[in-house]
C-alpha atoms as a PDB file:
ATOM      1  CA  UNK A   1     -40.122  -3.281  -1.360  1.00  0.00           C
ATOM      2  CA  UNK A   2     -37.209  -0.457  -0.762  1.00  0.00           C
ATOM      3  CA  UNK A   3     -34.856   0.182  -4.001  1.00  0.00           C
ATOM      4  CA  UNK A   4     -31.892   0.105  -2.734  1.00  0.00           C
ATOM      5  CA  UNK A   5     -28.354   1.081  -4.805  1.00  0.00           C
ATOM      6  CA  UNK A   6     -25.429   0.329  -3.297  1.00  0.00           C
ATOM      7  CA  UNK A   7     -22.407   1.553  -5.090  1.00  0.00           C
ATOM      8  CA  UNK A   8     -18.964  -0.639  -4.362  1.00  0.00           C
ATOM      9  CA  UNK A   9     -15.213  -0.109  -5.036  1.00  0.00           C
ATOM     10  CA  UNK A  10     -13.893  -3.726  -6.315  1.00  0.00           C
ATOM     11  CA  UNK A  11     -10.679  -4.697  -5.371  1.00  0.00           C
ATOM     12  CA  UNK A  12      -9.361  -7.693  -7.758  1.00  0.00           C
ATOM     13  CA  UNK A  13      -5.750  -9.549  -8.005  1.00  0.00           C
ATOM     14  CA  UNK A  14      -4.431 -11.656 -10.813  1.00  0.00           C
ATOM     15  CA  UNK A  15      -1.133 -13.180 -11.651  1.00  0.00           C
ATOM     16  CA  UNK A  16       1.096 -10.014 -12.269  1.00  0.00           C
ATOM     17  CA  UNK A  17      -1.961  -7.474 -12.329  1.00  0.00           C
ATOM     18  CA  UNK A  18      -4.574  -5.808  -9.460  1.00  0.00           C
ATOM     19  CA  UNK A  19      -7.367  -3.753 -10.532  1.00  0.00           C
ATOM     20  CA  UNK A  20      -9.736  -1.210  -8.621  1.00  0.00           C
ATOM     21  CA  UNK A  21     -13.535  -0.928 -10.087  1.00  0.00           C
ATOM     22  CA  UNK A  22     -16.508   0.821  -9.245  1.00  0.00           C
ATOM     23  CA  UNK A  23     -19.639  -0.623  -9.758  1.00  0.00           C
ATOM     24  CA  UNK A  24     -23.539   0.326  -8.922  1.00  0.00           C
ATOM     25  CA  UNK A  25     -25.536  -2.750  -8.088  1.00  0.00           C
ATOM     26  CA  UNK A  26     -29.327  -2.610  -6.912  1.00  0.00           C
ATOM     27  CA  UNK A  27     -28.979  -4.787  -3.975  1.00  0.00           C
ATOM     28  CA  UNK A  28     -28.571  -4.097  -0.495  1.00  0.00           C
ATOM     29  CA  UNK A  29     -25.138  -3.810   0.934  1.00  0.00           C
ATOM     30  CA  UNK A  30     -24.341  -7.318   2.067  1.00  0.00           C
ATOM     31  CA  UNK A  31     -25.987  -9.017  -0.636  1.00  0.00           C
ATOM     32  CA  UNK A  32     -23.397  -6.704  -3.000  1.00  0.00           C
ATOM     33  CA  UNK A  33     -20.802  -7.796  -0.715  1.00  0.00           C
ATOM     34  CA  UNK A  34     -21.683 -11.801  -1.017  1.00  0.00           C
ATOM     35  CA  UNK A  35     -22.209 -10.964  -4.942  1.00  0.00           C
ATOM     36  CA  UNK A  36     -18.424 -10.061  -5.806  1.00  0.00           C
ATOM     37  CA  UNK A  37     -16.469 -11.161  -3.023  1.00  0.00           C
ATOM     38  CA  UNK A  38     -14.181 -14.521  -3.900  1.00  0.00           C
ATOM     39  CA  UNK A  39     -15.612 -15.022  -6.968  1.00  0.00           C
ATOM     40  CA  UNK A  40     -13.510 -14.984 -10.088  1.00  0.00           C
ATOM     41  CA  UNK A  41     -13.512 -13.158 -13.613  1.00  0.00           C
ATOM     42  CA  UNK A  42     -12.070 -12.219 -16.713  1.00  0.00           C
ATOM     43  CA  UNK A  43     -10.488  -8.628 -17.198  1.00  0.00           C
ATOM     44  CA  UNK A  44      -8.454  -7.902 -20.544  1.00  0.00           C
ATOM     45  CA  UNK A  45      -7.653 -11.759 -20.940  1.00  0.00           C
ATOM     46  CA  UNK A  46      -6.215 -11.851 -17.246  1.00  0.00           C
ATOM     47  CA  UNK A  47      -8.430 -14.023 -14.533  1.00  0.00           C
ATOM     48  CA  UNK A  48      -8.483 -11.964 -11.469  1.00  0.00           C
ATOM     49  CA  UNK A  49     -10.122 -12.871  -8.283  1.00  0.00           C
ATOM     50  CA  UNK A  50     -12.140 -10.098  -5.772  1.00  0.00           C
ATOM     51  CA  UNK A  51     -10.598 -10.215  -2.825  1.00  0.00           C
ATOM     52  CA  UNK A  52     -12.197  -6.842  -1.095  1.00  0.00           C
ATOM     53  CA  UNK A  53     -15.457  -4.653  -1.233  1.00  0.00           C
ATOM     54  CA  UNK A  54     -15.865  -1.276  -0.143  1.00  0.00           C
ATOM     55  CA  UNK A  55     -18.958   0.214   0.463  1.00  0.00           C
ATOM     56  CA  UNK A  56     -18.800   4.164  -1.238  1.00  0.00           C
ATOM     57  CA  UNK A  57     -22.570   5.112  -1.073  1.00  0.00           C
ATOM     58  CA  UNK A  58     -26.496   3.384  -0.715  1.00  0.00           C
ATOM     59  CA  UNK A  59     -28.930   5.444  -1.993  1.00  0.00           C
ATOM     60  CA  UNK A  60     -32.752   4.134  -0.492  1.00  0.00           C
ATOM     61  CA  UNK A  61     -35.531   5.372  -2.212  1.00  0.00           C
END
């Protein structure tokens, strides 16, 4: 099996707060996707939910 590392820009929204992060996941590009998008977390005490992915780079190898 291919490694694959797909790196992602993370676009999250909470009440009164939005947040960009950049994360490296070794999954293919829609799995990534399907990992973060919608789902809800915890940043400094604030629940924020993902609401877009950007694909930066995949690295195969």
């Amino acid at each position: 099996m291919e490694n694959i590392q797909t790196t992602v820009r993370l676009y999250y929204k909470g009440e009164n707060a939005k947040r960009e992060i950049t994360h490296t996941c070794n999954l293919p590009e829609q799995e990534t996707h399907s990992r973060f998008i919608g789902k809800i977390v915890n940043i400094d005490g604030v629940a924020m939910k993902c609401w877009k992915v950007e694909t930066i780079d995949i690295k195969r190898g």
